[in-house]
C-alpha atoms as a PDB file:
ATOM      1  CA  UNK A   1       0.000   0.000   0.000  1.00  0.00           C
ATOM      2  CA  UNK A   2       1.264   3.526  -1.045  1.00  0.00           C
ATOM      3  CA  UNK A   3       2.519   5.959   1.601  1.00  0.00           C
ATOM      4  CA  UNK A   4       0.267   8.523   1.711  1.00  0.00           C
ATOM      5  CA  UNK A   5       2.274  12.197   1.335  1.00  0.00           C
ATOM      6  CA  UNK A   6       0.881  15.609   2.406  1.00  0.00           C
ATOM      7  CA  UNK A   7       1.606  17.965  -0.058  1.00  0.00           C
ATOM      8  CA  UNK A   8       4.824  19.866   0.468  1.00  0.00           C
ATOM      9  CA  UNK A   9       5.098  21.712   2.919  1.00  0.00           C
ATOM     10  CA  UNK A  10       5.810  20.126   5.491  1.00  0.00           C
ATOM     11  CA  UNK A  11       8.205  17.634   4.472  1.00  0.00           C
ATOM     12  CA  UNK A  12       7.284  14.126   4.654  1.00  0.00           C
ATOM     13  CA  UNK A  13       9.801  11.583   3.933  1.00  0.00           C
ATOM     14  CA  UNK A  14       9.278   9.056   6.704  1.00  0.00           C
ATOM     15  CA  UNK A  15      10.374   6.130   6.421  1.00  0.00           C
ATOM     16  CA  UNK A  16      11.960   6.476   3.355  1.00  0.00           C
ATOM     17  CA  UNK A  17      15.697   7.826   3.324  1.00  0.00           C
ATOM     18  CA  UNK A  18      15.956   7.552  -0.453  1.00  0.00           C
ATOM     19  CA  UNK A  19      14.626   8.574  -3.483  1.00  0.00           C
ATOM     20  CA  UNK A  20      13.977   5.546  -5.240  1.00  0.00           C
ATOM     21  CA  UNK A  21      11.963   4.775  -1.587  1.00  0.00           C
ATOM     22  CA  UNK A  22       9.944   8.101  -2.327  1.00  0.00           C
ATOM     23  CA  UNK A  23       8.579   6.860  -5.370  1.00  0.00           C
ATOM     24  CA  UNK A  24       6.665   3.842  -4.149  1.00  0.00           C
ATOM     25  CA  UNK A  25       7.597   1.627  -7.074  1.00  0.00           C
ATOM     26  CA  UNK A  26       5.193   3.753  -9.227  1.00  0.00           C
ATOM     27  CA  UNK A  27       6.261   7.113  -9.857  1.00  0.00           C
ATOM     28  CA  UNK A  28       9.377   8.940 -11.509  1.00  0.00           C
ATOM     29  CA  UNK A  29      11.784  10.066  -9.260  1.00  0.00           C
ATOM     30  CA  UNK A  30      14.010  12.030 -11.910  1.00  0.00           C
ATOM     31  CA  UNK A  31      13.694  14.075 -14.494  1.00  0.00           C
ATOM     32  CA  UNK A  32      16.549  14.093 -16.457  1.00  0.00           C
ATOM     33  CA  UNK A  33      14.498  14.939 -19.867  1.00  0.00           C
ATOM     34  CA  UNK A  34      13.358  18.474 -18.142  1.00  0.00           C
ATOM     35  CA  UNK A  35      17.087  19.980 -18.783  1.00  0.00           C
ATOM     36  CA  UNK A  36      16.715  23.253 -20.977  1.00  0.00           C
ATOM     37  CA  UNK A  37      12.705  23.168 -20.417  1.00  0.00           C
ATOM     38  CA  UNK A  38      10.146  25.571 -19.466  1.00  0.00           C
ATOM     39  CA  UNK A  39       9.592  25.880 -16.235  1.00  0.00           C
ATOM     40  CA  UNK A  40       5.706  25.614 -15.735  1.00  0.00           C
ATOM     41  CA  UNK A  41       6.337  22.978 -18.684  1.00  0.00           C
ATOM     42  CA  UNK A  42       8.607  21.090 -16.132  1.00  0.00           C
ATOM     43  CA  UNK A  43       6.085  21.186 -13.843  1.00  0.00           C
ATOM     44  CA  UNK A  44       3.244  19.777 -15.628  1.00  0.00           C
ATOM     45  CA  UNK A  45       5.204  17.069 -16.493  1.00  0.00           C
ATOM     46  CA  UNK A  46       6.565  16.305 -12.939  1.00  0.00           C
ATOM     47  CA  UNK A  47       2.923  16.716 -11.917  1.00  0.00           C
ATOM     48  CA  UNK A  48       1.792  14.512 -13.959  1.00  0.00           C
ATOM     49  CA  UNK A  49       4.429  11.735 -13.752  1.00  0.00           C
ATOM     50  CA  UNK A  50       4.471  11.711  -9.980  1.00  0.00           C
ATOM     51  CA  UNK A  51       1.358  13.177  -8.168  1.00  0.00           C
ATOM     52  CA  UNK A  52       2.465  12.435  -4.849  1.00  0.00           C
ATOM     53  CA  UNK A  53       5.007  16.271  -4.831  1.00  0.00           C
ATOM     54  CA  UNK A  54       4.780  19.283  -5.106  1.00  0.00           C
ATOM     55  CA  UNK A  55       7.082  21.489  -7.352  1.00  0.00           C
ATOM     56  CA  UNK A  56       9.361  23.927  -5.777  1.00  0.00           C
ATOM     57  CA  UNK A  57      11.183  26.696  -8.034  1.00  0.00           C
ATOM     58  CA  UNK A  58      14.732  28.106  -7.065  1.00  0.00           C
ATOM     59  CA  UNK A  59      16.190  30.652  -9.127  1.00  0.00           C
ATOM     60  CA  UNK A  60      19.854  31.036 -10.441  1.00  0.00           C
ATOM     61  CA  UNK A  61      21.737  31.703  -7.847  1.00  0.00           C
ATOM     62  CA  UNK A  62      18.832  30.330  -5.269  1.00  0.00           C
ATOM     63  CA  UNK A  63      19.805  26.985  -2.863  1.00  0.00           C
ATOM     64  CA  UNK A  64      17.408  24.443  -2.044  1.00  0.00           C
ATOM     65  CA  UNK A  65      17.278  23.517   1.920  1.00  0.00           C
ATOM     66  CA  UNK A  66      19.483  20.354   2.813  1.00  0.00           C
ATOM     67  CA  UNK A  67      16.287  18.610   4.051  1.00  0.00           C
ATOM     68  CA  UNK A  68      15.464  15.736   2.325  1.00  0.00           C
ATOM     69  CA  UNK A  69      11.676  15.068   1.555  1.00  0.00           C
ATOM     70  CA  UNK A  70       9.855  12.387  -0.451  1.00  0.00           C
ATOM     71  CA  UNK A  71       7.518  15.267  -1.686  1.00  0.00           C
ATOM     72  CA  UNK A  72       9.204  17.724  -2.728  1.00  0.00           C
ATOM     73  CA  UNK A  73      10.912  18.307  -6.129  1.00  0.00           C
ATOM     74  CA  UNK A  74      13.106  21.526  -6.622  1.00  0.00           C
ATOM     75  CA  UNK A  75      13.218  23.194 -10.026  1.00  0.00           C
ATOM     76  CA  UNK A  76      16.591  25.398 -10.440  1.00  0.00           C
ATOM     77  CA  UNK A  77      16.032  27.618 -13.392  1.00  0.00           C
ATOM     78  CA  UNK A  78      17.750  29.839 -15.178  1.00  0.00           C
ATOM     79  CA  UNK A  79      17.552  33.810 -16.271  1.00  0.00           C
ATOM     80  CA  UNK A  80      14.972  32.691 -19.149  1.00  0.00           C
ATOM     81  CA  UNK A  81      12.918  30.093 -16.647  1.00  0.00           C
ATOM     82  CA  UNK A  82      14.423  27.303 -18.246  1.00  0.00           C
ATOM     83  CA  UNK A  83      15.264  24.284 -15.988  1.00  0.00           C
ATOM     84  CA  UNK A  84      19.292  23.840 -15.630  1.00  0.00           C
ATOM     85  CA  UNK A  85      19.475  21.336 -12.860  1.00  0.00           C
ATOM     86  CA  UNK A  86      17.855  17.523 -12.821  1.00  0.00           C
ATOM     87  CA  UNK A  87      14.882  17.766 -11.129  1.00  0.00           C
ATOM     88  CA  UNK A  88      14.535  15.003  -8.391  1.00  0.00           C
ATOM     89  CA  UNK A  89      12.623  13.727  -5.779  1.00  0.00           C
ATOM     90  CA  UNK A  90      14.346  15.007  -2.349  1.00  0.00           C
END
């Protein structure tokens, strides 16, 4: 039976300590297709592939807290909103 997440915040990881754990053997955990994407593009698609986060944007220069949590996904973007980091689970 799937964990059941509250939508970010507050963090909810336990009592997984990974990401593979955080997506339940159902859902994407990475994003490595998103590079050079919109942002609200990105999001959609996270959305969509895993419904269990929430998306999170950090802008260039921007630091996403150290916490990790199962639903949460960070989007780093650039000057033009366009996603330069992998987006993953964490």
């Amino acid at each position: 039976m799937p964990y059941a997440w509250p939508r970010y915040p507050p963090c909810a990881s336990d009592p997984c300590t990974s990401r593979e754990c955080c997506g339940q053997n159902r859902y994407n955990t990475i994003w490595p297709n998103l590079i050079g994407v919109h942002v609200d593009e990105a999001r959609d698609i996270i959305m969509d592939d895993n419904p269990l986060v929430n998306v999170v944007f950090v802008p260039q220069g921007g630091e996403a807290l150290e916490i990790f949590c199962c639903n949460r996904v960070c989007i780093f973007m650039d000057e033009n909103y366009l996603v330069r980091k992998v987006p993953v689970v964490g």
